[in-house]
Protein backbone atom coordinates (compact mmCIF):
# COMPACT_ATOMS: atom_id res chain seq x y z
CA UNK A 1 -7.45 10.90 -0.74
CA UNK A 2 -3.28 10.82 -0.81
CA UNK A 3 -1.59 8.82 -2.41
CA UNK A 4 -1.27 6.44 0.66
CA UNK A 5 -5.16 6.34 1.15
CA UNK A 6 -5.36 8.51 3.63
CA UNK A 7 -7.72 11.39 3.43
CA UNK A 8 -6.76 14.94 2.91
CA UNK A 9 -5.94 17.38 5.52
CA UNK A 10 -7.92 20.04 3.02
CA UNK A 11 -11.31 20.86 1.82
CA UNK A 12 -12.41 23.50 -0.65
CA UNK A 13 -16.46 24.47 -0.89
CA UNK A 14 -17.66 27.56 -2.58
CA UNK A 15 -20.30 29.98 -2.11
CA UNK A 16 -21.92 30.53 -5.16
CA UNK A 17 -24.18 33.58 -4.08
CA UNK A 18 -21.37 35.71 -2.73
CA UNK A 19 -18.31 34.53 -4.80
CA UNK A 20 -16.40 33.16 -1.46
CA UNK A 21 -14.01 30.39 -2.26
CA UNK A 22 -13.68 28.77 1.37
CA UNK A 23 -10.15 26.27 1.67
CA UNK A 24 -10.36 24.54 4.96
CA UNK A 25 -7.04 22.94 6.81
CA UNK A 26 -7.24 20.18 9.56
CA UNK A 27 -5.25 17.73 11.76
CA UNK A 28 -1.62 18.17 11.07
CA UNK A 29 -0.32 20.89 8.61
CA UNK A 30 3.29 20.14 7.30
CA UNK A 31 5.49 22.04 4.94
CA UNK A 32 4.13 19.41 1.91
CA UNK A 33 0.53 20.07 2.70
CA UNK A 34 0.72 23.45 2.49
CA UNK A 35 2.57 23.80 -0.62
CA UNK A 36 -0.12 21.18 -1.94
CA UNK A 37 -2.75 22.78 -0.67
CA UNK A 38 -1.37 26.43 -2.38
CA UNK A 39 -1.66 24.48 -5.61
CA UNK A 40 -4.58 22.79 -5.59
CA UNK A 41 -6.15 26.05 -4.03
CA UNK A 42 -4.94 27.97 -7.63
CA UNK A 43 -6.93 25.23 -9.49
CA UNK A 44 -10.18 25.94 -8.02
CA UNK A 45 -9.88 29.72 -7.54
CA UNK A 46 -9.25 29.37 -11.89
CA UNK A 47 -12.29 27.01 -11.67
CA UNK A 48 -14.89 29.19 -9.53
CA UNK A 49 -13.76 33.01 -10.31
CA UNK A 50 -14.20 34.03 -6.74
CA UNK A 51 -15.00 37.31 -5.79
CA UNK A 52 -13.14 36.39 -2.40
CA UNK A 53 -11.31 33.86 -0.48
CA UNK A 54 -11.32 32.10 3.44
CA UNK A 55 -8.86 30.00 4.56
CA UNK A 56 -9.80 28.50 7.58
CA UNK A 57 -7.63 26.76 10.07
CA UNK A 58 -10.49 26.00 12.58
CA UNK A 59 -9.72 22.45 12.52
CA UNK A 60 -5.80 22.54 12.95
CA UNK A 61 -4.71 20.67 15.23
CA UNK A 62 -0.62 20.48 14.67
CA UNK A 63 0.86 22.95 12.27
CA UNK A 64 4.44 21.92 11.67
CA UNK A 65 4.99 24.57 8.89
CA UNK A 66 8.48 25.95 9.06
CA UNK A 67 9.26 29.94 8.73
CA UNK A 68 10.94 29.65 5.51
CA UNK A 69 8.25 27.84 3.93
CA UNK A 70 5.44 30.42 5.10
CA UNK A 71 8.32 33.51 3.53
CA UNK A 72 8.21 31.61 0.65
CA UNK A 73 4.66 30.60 0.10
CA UNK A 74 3.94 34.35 1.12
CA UNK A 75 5.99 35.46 -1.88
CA UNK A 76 4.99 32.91 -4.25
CA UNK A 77 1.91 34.06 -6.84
CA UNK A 78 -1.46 34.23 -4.44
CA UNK A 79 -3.83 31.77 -5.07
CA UNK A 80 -6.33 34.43 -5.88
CA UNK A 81 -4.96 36.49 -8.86
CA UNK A 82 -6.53 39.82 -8.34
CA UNK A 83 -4.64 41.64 -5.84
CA UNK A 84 -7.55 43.80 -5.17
CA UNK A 85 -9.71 40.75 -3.78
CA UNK A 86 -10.08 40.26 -0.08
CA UNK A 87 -8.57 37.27 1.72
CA UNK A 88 -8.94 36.12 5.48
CA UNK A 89 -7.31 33.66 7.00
CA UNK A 90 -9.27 32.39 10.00
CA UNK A 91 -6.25 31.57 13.15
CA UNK A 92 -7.95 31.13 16.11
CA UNK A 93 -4.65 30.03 18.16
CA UNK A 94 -2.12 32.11 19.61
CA UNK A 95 0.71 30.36 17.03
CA UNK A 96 -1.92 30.28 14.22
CA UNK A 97 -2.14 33.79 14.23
CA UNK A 98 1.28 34.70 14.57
CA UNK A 99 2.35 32.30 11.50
CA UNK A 100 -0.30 33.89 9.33
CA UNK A 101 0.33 37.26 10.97
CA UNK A 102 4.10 36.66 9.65
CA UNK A 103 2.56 35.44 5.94
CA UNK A 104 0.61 38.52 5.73
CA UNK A 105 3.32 40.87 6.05
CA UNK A 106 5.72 38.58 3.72
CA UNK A 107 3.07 38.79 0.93
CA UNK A 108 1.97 42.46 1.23
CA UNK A 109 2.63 43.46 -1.54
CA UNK A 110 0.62 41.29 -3.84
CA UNK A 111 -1.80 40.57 -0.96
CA UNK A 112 -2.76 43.59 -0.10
CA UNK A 113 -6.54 42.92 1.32
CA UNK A 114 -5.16 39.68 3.66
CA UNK A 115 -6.87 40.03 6.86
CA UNK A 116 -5.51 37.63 9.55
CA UNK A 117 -8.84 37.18 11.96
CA UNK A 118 -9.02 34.76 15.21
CA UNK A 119 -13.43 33.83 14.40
CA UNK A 120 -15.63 32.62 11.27
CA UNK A 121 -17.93 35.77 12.70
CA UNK A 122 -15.34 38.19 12.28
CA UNK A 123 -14.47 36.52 8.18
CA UNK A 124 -17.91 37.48 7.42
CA UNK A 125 -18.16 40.59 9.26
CA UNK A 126 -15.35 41.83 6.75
CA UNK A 127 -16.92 39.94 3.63
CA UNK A 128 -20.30 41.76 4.80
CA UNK A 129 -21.75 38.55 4.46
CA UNK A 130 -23.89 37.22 7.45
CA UNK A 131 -25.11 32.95 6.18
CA UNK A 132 -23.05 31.97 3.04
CA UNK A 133 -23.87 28.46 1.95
CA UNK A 134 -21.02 26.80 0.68
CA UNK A 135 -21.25 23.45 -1.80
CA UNK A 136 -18.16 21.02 -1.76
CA UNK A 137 -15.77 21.51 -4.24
CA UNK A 138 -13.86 17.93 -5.62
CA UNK A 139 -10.44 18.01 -5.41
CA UNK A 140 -9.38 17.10 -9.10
């Protein structure tokens, strides 16, 4: 919950069996939940030790991030630490994907295995994974 009772626009669950640290945004994404959800994402990734991460915006349903937040969230230290670990970020809409698009080739250089992908099927496809089972994570 936020401070104003109202329940988070984020969930975190992991996947114990194949290391896959799974951050889900819905509703409205703002500038502030982002950058929130960036930190809180570093907590659990130093928590779990993932092997790899998802970040799925499925469930978005107003993403009012601007440009220069996304440049500097895509520049800021990645939630996962290895460089050499893969990330997707799941965009199935048009502006999803061009936003994430835009943070992929902002963080390149130390996200170099970011994969920007429009379906869960094609996350796992490129995890090699085909029915992770993800547990709930609390938010601390």
């Amino acid at each position: 919950m936020t401070a104003l009772g109202q329940a988070m626009p984020y969930t975190f669950d992991f996947d114990l069996t194949n290391g896959i640290l799974r951050c889900r945004l819905s509703g409205r994404v703002t500038d502030g939940v982002l950058q929130e959800f960036f930190q809180v994402g570093s907590q659990h990734a130093r928590r779990t030790h993932p092997t790899a991460g998802v970040v799925d915006l499925s469930e978005v349903t107003s993403f009012d991030v601007s440009a220069e937040t996304i440049r500097q969230i895509a520049k800021s230290a990645p939630v996962l630490a290895d460089p050499g670990l893969q990330r997707i970020v799941i965009a199935p809409t048009p502006h999803l994907f061009g936003m994430m698009r835009m943070f992929a080739t902002q963080g390149e250089e130390i996200r170099p295995n970011l994969h920007v992908v429009r379906t869960e099927k094609e996350a796992w496809a490129i995890l090699v994974v085909q029915d992770p089972q993800f547990k709930l994570l609390e938010t601390q």
